[in-house]
N, C-alpha and C. Protein backbone atom coordinates (compact mmCIF):
# COMPACT_ATOMS: atom_id res chain seq x y z
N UNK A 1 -57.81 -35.89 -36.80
CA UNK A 1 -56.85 -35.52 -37.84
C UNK A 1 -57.43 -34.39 -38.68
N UNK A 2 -56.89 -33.47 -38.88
CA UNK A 2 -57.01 -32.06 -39.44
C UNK A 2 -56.95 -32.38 -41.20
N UNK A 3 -57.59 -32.62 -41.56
CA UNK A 3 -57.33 -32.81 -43.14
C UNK A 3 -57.08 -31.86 -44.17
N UNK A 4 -57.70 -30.52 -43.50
CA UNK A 4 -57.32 -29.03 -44.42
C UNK A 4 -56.23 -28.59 -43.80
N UNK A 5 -55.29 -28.38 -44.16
CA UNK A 5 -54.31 -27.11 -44.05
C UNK A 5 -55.11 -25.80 -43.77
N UNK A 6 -54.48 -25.20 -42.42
CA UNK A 6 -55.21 -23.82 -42.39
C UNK A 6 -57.06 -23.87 -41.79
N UNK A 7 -57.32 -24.78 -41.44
CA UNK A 7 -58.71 -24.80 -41.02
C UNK A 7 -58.74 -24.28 -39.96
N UNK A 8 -57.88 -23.83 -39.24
CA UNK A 8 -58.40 -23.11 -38.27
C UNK A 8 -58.25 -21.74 -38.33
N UNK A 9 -57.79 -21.21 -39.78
CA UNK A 9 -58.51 -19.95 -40.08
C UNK A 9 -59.29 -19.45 -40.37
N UNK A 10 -60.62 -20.57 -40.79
CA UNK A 10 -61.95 -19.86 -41.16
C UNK A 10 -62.72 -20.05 -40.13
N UNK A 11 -63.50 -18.65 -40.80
CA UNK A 11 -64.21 -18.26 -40.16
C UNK A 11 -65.23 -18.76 -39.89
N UNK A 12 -66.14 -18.68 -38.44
CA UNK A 12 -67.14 -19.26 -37.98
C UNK A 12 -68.50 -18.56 -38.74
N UNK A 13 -68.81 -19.05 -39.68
CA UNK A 13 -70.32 -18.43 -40.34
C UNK A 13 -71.43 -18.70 -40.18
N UNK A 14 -72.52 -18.15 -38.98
CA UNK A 14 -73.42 -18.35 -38.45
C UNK A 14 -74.75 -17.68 -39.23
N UNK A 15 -75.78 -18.14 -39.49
CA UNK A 15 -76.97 -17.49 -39.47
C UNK A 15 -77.42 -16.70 -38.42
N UNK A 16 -78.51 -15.86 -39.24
CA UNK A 16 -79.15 -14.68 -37.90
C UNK A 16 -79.70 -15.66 -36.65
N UNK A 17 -80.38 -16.81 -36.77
CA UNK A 17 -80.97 -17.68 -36.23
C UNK A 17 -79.78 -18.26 -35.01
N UNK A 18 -78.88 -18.82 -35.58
CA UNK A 18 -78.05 -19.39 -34.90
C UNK A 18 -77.42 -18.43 -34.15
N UNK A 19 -77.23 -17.17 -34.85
CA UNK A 19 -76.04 -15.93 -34.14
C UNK A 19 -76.62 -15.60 -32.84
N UNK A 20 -78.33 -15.73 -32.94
CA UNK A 20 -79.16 -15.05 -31.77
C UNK A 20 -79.17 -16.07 -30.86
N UNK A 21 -79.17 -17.52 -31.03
CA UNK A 21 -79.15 -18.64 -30.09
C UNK A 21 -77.78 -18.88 -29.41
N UNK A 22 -76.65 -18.14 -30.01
CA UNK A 22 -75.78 -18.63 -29.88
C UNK A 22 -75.18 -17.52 -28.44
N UNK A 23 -75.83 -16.06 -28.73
CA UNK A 23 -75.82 -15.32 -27.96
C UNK A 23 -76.93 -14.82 -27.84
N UNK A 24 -77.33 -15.12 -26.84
CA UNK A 24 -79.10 -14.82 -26.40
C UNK A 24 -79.49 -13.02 -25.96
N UNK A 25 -78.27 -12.22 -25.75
CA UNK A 25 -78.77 -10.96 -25.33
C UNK A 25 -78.71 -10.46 -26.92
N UNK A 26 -78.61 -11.04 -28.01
CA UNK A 26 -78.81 -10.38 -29.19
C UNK A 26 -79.98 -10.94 -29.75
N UNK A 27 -80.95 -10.09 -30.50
CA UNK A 27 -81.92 -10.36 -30.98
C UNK A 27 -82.25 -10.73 -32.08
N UNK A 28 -83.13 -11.57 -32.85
CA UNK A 28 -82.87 -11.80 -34.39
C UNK A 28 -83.41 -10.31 -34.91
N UNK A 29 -84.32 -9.73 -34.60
CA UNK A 29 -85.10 -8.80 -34.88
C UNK A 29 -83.77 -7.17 -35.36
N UNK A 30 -83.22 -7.08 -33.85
CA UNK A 30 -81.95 -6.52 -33.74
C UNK A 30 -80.94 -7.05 -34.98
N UNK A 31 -80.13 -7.62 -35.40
CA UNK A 31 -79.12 -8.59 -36.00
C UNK A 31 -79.82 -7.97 -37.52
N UNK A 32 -80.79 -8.35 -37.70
CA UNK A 32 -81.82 -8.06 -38.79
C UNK A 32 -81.73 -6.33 -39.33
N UNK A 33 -82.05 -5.88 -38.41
CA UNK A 33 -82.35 -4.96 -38.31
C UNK A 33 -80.80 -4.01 -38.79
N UNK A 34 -79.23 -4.89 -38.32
CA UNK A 34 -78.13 -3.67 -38.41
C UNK A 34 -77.90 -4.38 -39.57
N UNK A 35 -78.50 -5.64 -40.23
CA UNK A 35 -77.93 -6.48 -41.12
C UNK A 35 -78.53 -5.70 -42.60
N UNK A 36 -79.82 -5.06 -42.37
CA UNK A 36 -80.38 -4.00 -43.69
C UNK A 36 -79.95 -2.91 -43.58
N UNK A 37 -79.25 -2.44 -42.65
CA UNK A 37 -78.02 -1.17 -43.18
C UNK A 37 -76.91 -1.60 -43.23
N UNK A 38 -76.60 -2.99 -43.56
CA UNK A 38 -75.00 -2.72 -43.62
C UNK A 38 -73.42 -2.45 -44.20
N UNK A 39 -74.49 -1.97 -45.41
CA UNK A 39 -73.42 -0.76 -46.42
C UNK A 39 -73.24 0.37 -45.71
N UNK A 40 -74.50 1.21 -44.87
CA UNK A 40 -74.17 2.25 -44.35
C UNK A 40 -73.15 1.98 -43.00
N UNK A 41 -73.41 1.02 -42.18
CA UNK A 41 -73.22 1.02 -40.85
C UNK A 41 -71.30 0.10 -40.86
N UNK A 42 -70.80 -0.44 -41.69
CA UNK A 42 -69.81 -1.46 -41.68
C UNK A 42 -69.73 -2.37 -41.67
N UNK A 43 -71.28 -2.93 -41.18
CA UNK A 43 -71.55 -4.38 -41.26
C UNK A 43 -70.81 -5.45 -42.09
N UNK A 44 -71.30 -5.08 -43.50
CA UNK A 44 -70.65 -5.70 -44.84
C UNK A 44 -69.67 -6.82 -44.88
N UNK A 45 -68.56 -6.09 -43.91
CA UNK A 45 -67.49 -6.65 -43.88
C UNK A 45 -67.62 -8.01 -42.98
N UNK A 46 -68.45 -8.14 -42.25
CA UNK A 46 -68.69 -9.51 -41.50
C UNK A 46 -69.96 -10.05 -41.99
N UNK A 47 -69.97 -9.64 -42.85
CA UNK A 47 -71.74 -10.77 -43.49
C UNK A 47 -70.94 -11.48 -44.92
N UNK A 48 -71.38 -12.92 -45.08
CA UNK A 48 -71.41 -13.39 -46.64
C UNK A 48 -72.91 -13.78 -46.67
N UNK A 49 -72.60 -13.85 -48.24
CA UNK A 49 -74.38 -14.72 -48.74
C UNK A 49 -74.18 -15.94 -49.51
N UNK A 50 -74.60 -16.72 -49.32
CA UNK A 50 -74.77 -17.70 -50.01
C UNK A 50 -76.08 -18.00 -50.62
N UNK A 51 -76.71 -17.65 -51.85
CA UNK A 51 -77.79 -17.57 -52.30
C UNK A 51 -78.60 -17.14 -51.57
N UNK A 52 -79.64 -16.98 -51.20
CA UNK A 52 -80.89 -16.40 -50.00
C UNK A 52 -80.18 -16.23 -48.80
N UNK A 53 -78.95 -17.03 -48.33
CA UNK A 53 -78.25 -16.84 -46.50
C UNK A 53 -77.62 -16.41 -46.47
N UNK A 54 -78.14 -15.34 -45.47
CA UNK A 54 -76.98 -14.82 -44.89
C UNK A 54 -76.22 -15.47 -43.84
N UNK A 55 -75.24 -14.65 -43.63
CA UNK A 55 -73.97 -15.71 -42.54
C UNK A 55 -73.00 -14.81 -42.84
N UNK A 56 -72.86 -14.33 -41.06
CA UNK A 56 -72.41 -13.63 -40.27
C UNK A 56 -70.81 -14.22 -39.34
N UNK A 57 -70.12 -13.84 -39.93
CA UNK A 57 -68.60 -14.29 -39.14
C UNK A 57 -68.82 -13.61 -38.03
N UNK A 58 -68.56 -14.74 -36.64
CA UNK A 58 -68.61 -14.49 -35.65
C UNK A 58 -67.37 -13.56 -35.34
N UNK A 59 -66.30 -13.76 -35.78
CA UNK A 59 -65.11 -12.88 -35.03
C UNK A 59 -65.30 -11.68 -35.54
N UNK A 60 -65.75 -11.33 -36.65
CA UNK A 60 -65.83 -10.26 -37.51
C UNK A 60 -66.78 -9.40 -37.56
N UNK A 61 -67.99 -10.09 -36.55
CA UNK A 61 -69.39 -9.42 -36.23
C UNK A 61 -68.38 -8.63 -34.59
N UNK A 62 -67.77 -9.71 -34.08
CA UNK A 62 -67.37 -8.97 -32.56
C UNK A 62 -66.50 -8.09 -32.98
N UNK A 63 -65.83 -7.47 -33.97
CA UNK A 63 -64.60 -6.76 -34.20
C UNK A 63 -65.32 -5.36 -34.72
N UNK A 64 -66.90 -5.95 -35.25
CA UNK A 64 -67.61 -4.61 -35.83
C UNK A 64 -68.42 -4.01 -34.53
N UNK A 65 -68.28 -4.53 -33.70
CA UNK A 65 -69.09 -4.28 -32.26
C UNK A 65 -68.08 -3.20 -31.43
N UNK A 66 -67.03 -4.21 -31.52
CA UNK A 66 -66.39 -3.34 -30.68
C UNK A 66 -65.78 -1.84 -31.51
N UNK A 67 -65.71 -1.73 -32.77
CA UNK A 67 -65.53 -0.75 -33.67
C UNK A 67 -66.67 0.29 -33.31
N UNK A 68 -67.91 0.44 -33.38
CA UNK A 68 -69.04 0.95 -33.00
C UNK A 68 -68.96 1.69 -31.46
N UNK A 69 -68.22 1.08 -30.59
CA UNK A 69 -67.99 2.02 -29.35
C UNK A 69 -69.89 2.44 -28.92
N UNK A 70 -69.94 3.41 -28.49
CA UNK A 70 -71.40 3.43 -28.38
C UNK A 70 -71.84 4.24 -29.41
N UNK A 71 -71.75 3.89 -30.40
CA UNK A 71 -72.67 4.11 -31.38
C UNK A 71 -73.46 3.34 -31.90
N UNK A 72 -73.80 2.03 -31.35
CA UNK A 72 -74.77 1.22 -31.87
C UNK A 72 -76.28 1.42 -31.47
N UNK A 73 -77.10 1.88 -32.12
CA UNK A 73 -78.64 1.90 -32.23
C UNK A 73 -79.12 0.95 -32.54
N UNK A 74 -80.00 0.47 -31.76
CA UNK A 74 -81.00 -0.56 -32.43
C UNK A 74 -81.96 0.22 -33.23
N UNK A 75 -83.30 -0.88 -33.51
CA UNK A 75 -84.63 0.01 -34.28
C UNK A 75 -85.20 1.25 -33.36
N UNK A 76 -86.19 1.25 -33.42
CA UNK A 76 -87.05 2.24 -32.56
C UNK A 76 -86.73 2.24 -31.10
N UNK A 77 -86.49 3.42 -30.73
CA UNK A 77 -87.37 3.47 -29.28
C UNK A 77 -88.22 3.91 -28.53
C-alpha cells in the first residue's frame, strides 16, 4: 500500500558511494571529480545536500550525461 500520494515521483537520491556501486563503469574518484565543478559543468541541477551529503538523482545525473554528448572529461590524462 502506497501511503504517499505521488511517491513515485521522487527522485532516486544516491550517494557518490552508492551511485559508483550501483553502476560500476563509473568511478567514485570520477563522480567526485564532475561533482567539484558542478556550477561550471551543469551538474548542480542533479546533486542535493543534506548537511555534509551529497546525493545525486539518478534520473537527473542520466539526463546530465546524456546533455554532455561527448563533452564529458574526466580528471587527468
Amino acid at each position: 500500500m502506497n501511503v504517499l500520494a505521488g511517491d513515485e515521483k521522487r527522485p532516486s537520491l544516491l550517494t557518490v558511494k552508492l551511485l559508483a556501486q550501483k553502476y560500476p563503469w563509473l568511478t567514485e574518484a570520477g563522480l567526485r571529480h564532475f561533482l567539484f565543478y558542478k556550477n561550471k559543468n551543469g551538474l548542480n541541477k542533479a546533486v542535493r545536500k543534506m548537511g555534509r551529503r551529497v546525493l545525486s538523482d539518478d534520473a537527473a545525473f542520466f539526463e546530465w550525461i546524456e546533455s554532455q554528448g561527448n563533452r564529458l572529461k574526466g580528471g587527468k590524462k
